[in-house]
Protein backbone atom coordinates (compact mmCIF):
# COMPACT_ATOMS: atom_id res chain seq x y z
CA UNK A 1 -12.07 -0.65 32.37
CA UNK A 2 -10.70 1.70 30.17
CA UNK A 3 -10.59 5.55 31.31
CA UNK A 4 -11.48 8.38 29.43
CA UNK A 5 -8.88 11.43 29.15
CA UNK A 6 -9.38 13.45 32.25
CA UNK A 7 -10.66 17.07 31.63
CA UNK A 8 -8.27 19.76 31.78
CA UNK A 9 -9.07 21.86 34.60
CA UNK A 10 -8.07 25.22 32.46
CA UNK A 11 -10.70 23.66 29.66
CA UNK A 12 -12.86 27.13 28.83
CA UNK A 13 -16.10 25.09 28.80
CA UNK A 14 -15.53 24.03 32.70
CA UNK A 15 -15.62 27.46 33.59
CA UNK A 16 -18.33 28.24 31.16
CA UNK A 17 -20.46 25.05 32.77
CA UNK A 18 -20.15 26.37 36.24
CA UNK A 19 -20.82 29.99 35.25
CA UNK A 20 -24.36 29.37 33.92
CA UNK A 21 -24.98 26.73 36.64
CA UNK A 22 -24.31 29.55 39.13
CA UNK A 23 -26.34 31.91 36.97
CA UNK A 24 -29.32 28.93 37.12
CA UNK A 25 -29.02 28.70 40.73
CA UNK A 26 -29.27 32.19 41.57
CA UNK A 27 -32.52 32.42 40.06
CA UNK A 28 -33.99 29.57 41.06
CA UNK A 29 -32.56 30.90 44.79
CA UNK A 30 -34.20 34.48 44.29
CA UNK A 31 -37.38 32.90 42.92
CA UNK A 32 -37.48 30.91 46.33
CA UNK A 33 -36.74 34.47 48.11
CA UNK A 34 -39.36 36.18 46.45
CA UNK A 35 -41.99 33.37 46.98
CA UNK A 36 -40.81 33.64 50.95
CA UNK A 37 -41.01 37.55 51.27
CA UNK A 38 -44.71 37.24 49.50
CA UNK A 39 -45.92 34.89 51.82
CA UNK A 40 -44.39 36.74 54.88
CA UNK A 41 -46.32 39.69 53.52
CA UNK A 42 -49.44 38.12 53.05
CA UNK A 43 -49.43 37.02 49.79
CA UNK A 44 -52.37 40.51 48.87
CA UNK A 45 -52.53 42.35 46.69
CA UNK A 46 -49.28 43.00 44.65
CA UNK A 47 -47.66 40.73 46.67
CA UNK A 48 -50.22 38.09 45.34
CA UNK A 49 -48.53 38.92 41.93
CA UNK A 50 -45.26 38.13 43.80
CA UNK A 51 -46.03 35.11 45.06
CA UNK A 52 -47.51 33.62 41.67
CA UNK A 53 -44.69 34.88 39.38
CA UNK A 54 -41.55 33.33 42.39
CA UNK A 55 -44.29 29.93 42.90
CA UNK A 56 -44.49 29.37 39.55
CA UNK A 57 -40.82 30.11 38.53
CA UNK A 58 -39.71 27.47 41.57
CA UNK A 59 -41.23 25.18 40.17
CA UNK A 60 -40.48 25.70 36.80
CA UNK A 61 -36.60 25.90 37.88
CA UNK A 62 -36.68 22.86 40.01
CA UNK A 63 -38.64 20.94 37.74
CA UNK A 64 -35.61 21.81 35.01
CA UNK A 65 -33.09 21.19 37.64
CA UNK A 66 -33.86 17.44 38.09
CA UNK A 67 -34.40 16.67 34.74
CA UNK A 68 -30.98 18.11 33.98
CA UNK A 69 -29.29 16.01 36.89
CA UNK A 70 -30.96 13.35 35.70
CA UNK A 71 -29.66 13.20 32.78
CA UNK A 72 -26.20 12.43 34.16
CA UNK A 73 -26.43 11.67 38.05
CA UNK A 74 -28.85 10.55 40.79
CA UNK A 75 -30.77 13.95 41.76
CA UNK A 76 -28.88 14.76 45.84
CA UNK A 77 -27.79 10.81 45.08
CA UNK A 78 -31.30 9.28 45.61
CA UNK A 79 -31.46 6.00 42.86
CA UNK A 80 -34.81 7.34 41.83
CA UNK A 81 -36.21 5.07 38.95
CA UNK A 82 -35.25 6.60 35.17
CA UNK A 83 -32.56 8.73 36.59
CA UNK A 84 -28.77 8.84 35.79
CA UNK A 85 -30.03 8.26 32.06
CA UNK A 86 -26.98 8.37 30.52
CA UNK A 87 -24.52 6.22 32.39
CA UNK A 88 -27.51 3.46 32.67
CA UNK A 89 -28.47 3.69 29.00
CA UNK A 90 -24.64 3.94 28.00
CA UNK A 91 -24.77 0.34 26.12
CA UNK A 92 -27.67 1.66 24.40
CA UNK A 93 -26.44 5.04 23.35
CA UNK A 94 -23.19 3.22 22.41
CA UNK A 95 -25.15 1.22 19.91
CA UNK A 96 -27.18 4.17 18.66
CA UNK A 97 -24.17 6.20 18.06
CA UNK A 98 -22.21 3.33 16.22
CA UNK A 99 -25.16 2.66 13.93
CA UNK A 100 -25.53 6.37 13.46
CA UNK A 101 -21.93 6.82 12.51
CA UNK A 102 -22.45 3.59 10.33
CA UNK A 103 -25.65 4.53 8.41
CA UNK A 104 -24.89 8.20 8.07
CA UNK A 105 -20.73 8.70 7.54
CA UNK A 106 -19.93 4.93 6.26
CA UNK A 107 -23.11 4.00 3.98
CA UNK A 108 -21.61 3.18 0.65
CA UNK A 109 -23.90 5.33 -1.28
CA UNK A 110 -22.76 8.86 0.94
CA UNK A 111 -19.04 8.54 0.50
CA UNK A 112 -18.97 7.00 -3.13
CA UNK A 113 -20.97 10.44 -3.98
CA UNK A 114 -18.45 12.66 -1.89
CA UNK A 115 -15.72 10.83 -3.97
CA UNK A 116 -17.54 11.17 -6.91
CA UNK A 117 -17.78 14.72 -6.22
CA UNK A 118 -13.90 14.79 -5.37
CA UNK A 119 -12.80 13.69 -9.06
CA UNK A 120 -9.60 12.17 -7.22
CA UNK A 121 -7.85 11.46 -10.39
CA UNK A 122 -7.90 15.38 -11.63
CA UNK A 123 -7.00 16.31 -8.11
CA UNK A 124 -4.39 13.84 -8.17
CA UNK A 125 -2.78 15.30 -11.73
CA UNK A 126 -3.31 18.79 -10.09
CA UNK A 127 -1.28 17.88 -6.88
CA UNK A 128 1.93 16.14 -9.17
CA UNK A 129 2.18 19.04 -11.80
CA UNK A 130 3.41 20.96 -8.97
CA UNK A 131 7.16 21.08 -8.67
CA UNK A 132 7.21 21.22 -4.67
CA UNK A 133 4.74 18.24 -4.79
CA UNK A 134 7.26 15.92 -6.44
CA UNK A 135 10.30 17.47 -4.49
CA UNK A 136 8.55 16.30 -1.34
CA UNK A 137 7.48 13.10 -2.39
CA UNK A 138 10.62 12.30 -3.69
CA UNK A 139 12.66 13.33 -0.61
CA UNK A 140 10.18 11.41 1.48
CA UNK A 141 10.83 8.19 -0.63
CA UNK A 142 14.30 8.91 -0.65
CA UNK A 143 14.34 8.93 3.34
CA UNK A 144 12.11 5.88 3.39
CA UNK A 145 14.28 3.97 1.48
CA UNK A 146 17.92 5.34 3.41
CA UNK A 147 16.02 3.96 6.59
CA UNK A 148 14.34 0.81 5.28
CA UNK A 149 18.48 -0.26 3.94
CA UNK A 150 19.89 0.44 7.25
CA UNK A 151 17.52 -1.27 9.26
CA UNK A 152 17.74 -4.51 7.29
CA UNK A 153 19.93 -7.34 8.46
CA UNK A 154 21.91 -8.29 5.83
CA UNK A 155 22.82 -11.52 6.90
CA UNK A 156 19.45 -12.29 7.21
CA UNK A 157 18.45 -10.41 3.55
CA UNK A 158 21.47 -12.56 1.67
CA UNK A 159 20.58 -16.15 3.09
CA UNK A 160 16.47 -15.33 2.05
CA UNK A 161 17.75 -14.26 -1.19
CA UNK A 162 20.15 -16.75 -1.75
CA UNK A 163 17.63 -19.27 -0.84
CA UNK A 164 14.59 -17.81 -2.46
CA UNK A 165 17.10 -17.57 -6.15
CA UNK A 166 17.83 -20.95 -5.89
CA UNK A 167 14.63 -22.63 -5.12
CA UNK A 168 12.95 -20.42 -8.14
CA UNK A 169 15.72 -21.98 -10.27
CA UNK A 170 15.22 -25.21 -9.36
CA UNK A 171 11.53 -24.94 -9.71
CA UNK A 172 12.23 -23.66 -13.26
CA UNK A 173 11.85 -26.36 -15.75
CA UNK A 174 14.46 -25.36 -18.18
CA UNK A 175 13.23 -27.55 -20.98
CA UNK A 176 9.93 -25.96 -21.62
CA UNK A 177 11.97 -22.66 -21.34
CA UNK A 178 14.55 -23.47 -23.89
CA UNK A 179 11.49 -25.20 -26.56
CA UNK A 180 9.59 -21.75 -26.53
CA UNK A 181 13.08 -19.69 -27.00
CA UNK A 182 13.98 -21.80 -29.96
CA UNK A 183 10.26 -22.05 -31.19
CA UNK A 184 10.67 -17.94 -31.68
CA UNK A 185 13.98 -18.28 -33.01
CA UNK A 186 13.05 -20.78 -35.38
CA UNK A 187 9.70 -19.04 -36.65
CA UNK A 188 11.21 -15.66 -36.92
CA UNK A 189 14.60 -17.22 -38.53
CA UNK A 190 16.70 -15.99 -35.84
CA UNK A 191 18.56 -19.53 -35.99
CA UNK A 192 19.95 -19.22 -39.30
CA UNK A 193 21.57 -15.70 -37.98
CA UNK A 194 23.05 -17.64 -35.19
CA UNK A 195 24.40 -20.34 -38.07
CA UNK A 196 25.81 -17.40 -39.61
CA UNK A 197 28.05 -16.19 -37.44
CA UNK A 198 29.14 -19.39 -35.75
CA UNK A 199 30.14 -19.99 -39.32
CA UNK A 200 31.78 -16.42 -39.87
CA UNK A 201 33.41 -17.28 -36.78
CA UNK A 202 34.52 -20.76 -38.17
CA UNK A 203 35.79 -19.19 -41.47
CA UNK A 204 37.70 -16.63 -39.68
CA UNK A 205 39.50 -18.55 -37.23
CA UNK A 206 40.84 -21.47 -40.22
CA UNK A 207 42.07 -19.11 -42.36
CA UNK A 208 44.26 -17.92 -39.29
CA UNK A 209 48.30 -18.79 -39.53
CA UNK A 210 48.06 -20.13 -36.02
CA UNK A 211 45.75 -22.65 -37.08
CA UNK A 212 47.64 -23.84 -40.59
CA UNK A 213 50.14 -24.48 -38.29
CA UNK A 214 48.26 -26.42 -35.74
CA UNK A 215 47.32 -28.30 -38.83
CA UNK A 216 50.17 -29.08 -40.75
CA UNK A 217 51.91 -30.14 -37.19
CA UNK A 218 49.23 -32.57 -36.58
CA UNK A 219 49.17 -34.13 -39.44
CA UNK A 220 53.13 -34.47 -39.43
CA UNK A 221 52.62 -36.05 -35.55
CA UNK A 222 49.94 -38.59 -37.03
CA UNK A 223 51.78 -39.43 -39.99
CA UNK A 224 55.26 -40.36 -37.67
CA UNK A 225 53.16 -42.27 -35.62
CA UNK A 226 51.11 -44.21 -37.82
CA UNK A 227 53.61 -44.52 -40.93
CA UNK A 228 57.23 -44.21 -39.64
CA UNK A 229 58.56 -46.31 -42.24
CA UNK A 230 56.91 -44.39 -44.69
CA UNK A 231 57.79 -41.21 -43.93
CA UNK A 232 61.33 -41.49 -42.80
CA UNK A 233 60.87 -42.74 -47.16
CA UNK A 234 58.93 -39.67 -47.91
CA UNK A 235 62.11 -37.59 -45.91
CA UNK A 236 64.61 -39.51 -48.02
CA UNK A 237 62.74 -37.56 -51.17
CA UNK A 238 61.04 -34.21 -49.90
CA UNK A 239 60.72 -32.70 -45.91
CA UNK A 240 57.45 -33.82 -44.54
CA UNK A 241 57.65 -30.84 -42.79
CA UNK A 242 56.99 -28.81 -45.49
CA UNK A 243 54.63 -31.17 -47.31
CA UNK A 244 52.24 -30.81 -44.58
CA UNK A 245 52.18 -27.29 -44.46
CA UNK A 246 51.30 -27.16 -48.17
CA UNK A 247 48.44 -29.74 -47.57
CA UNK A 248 47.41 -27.65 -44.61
CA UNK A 249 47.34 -24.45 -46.23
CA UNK A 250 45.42 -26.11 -48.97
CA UNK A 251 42.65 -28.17 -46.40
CA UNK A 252 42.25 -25.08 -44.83
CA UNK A 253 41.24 -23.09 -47.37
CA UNK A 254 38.85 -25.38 -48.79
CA UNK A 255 37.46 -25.65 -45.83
CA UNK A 256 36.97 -21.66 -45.95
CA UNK A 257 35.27 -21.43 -49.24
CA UNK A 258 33.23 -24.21 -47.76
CA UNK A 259 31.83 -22.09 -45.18
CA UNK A 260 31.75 -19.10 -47.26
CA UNK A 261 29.81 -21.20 -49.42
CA UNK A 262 27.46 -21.99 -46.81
CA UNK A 263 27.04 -18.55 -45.91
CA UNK A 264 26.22 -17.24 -49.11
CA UNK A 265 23.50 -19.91 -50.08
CA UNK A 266 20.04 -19.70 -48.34
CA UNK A 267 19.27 -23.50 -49.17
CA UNK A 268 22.83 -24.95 -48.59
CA UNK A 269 22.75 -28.39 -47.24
CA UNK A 270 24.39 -26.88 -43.90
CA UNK A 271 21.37 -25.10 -43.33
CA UNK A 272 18.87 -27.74 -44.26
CA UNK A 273 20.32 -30.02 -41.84
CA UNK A 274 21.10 -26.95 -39.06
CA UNK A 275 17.02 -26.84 -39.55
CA UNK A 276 16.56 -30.35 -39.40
CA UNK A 277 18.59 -30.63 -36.01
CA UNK A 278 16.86 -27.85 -34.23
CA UNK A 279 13.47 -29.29 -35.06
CA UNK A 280 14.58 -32.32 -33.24
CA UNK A 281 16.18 -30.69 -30.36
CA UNK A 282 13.06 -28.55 -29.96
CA UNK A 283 10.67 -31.84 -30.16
CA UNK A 284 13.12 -33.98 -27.56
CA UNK A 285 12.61 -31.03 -25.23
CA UNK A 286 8.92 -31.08 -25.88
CA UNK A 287 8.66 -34.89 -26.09
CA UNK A 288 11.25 -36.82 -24.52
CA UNK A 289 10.84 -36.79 -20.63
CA UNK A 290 14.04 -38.74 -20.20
CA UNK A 291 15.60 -36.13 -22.42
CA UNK A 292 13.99 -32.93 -20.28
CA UNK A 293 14.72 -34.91 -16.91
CA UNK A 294 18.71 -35.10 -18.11
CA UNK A 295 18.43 -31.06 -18.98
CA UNK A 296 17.08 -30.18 -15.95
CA UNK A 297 18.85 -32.42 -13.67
CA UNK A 298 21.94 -30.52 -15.01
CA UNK A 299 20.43 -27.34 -14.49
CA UNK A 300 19.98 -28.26 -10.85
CA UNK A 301 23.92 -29.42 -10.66
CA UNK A 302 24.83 -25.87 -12.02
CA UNK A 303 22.27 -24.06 -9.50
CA UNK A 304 23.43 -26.14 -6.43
CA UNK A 305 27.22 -25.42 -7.45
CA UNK A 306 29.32 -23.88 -4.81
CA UNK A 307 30.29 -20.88 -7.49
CA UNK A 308 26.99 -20.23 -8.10
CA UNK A 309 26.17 -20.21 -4.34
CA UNK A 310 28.79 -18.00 -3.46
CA UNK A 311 27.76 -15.49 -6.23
CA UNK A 312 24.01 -15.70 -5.01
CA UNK A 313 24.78 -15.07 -1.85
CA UNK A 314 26.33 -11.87 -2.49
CA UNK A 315 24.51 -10.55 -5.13
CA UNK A 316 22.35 -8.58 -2.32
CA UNK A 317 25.71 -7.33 -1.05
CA UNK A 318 26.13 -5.59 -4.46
CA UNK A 319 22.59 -4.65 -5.05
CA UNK A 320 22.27 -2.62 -1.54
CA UNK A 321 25.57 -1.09 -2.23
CA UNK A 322 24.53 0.03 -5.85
CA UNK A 323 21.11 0.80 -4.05
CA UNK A 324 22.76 3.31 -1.19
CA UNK A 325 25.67 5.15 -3.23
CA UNK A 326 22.84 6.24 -5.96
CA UNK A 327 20.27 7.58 -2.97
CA UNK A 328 22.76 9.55 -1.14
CA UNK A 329 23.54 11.46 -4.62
CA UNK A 330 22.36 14.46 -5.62
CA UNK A 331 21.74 13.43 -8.81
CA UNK A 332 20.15 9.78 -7.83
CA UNK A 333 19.12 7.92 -11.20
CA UNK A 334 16.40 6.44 -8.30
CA UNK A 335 14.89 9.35 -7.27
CA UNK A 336 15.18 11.24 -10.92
CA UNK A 337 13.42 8.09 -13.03
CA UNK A 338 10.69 8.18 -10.00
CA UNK A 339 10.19 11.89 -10.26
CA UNK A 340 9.92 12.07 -13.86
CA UNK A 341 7.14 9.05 -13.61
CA UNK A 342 5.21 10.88 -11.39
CA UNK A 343 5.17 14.34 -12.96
CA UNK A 344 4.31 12.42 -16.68
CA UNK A 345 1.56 11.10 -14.72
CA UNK A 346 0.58 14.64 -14.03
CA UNK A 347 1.18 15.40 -16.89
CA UNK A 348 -1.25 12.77 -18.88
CA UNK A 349 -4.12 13.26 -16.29
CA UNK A 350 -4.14 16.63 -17.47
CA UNK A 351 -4.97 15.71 -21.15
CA UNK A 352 -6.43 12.39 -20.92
CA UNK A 353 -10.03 12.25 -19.83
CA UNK A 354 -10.27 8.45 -20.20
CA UNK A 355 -7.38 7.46 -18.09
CA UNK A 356 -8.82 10.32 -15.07
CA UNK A 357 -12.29 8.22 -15.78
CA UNK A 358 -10.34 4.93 -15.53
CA UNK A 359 -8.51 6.15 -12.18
CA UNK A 360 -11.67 7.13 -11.02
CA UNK A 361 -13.71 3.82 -11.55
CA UNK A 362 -10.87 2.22 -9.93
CA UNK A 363 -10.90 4.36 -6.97
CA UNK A 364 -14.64 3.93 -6.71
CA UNK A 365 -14.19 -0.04 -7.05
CA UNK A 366 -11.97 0.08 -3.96
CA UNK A 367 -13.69 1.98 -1.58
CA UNK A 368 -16.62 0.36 -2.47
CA UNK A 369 -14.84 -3.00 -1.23
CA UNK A 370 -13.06 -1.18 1.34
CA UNK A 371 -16.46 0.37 3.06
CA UNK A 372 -18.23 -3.12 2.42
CA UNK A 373 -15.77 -4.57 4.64
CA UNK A 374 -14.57 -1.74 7.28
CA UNK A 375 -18.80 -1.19 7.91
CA UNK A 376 -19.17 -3.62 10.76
CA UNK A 377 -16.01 -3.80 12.33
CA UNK A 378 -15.82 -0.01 12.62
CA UNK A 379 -19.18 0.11 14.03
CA UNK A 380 -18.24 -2.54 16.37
CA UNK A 381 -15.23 -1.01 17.38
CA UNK A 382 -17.31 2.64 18.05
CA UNK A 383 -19.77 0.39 20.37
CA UNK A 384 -17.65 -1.56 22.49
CA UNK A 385 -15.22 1.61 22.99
CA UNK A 386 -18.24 3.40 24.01
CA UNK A 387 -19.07 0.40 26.37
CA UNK A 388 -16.29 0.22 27.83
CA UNK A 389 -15.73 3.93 28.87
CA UNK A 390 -16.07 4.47 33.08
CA UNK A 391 -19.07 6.07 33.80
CA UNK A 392 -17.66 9.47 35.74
CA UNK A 393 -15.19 10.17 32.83
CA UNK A 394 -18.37 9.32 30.08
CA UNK A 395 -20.91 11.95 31.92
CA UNK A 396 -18.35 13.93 32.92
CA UNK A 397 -17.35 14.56 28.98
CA UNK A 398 -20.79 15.00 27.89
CA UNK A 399 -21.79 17.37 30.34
CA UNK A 400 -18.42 19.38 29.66
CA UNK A 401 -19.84 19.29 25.73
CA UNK A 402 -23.84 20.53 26.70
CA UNK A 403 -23.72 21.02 30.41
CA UNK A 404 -23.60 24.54 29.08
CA UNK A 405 -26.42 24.74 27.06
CA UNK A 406 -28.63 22.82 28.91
CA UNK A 407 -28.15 25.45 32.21
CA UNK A 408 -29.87 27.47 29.82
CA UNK A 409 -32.87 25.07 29.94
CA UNK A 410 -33.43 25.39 33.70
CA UNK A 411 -32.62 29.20 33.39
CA UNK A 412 -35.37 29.66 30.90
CA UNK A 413 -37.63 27.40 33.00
CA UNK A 414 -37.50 29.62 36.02
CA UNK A 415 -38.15 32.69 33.91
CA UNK A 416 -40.51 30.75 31.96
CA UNK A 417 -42.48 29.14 34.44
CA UNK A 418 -42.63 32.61 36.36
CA UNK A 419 -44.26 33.99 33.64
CA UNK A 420 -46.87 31.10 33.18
CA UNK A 421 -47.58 31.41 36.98
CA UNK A 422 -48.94 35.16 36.06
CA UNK A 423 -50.61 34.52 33.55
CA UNK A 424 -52.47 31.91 35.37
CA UNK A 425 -52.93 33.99 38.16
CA UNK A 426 -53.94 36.87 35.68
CA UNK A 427 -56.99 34.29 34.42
CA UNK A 428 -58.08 33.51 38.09
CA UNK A 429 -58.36 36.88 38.87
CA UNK A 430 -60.49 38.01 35.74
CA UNK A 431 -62.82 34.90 35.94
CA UNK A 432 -63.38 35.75 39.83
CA UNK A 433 -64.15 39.20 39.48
């Protein structure tokens, strides 16, 4: 059974408690005293007086005395019936409390009107605007995130990573991917910019030396191996050599202004069929499962590649380094991108009463759901900690909290009662004489 926290024997309301309890005592031990010395003296005349205030006051104290004790204890340990109240009615008062705390501190309606009252959101812009605010929140992310990097495994961080990378990717189907990329493309007439520079590319790269060359030798190479007769004629006449570098000089630059042409007419044939291609690339991807299933399944071979493995597996390797040389700067990108966020978010809370409204609704939605469902099991968990308290350690606490103030209820009950007993004794002796 669990054990309450032992008082602390210098705890001010110990000595407090036993103070008044000695003041209580003493007199209920003089009212005893005087009710002895009145009797010894015959109980006449103003000692009749005596005897009826000290009587009266006896019993007044003692009276007060057990129903105090009885409160917490067996009066001189005697189990008298409804006695020791509180450690026998502990489940009970453990239930009242919890369903006290419950209906009074965690009904919906009390603390949705204290928040209500609170205006979070303003309080919120308030508490960022503040320089110091954001320096501290900053430096306590900062810290946060220093720890949280040193304590990871990185073995263990690379492998998940790795693994997690490349089962996204091969749960991507590329196809539908690549139909809605070249569906914008086409729509917008991004494509045709593509066309164009492939094509500026093209027109570039033949009208190149290097490739009139490439030409004119490959053409000389064919024309050896397939003619031999007829060329070692032609070399007879003219140098094949050279007559191949004049036709290549020539093919290539038609086959410049063809491209140029192509670039500098909207409806060119080029085009037409450029369009005509995508639209059937895009509706294979769309339609053609065998098609998608041949994409994909080459997707998968490039994802399941050793080179692709090897850079997965270190790409947290880089990321954490990148991640730990920018926090331990002064001047961390991090920690300056976060602090601006935050103090624009001040800043618009101040002069935007819809989104503070918005913030606000929100807040109220979640502690709404958050009280809904922390109602029971708080109150549960106030009832059986209650229950489960020792019984010494339980009364023992309590008393220490009103011990004090309930001395005061047997001192007043001697004093009290004393009183009473003479004006009783007052009535007797008016209605007699």
């Amino acid at each position: 059974m669990p054990v309450l926290k032992n008082a602390d024997p210098l705890d001010p309301r110990a000595a407090d408690l036993r103070r008044m309890k000695l003041v209580a005592l003493a007199c209920l031990l003089l009212s005893l005293a005087g009710l002895a010395l009145s009797l010894a003296m015959g109980a006449r005349g103003p000692w009749a007086w005596l005897k009826a205030f000290c009587e009266a006051a006896a019993i007044g104290g003692l009276a007060d005395w057990f129903a105090v004790v009885a409160l917490f204890r067996h009066p001189l340990g005697i189990p008298i019936p409804h006695t020791a109240l509180i450690p026998q009615g502990k489940r009970r008062i453990a239930d009242s409390l919890a369903g006290f705390v419950r209906d009074n501190f965690l009904h919906p309606d009390v603390l949705l009107l204290k928040l209500q009252v609170l205006n979070p959101a303003e309080r919120l812009g308030r508490w960022l605007r503040e320089p110091r605010n954001l320096a501290q929140i900053t430096g306590s992310v900062r810290a946060m995130a220093v720890e949280a990097l040193s304590l990871l495994n990185e073995q263990v961080v690379r492998r998940a990573l790795g693994e997690f990378l490349i089962a996204r990717a091969l749960s991507w189907n590329a196809t539908t991917t690549a139909a809605s990329v070249l569906d914008v493309l086409t729509k917008a007439g991004r494509h045709q910019d593509v066309l164009d520079g492939a094509l500026s590319k093209l027109r570039d790269y033949l009208a190149t030396p290097e490739v009139r060359t490439l030409v004119a030798a490959r053409l000389v190479k064919f024309a050896r191996a397939q003619w031999p007769k007829a060329t070692s004629l032609v070399d007879t006449i003219a140098n094949v050599d050279k007559m191949a570098d004049s036709l290549s000089d020539k093919l290539a630059l038609q086959l410049v202004e063809e491209v140029q042409t192509a670039l500098s007419q909207p409806d060119h044939s080029v085009r037409r069929q450029f369009d005509t291609w995508i639209e059937e690339f895009v509706g294979r991807l769309r339609e053609d499962p065998d098609f998608a299933r041949d994409v994909n399944a080459m997707k998968d071979r490039i994802v399941q590649s050793d080179d692709v493995r090897a850079y997965l597996n270190g790409v947290w390797t880089e990321v954490r380094a990148t991640l730990e040389t920018d926090l331990h700067r002064d001047d961390s990108v991090l920690m300056r991108h976060l602090d601006q966020s935050l103090g624009a978010l001040g800043d618009r809370l101040s002069r935007d009463p819809g989104l503070v409204q918005a913030i606000n609704e929100h807040v109220m939605s979640a502690a709404t759901r958050m009280v809904d469902g922390m109602r029971e099991g708080v109150t549960q968990h106030i009832a059986s900690t209650v229950k489960s308290w020792d019984d010494p350690s339980l009364v023992r606490q309590i008393e220490l909290s009103v011990g004090r103030d309930l001395q005061f209820i047997r001192l007043n009950g001697t004093l009290v009662g004393g009183v009473i007993g003479v004006g009783l004794y007052a009535i007797t002796v008016v209605m007699q004489g």
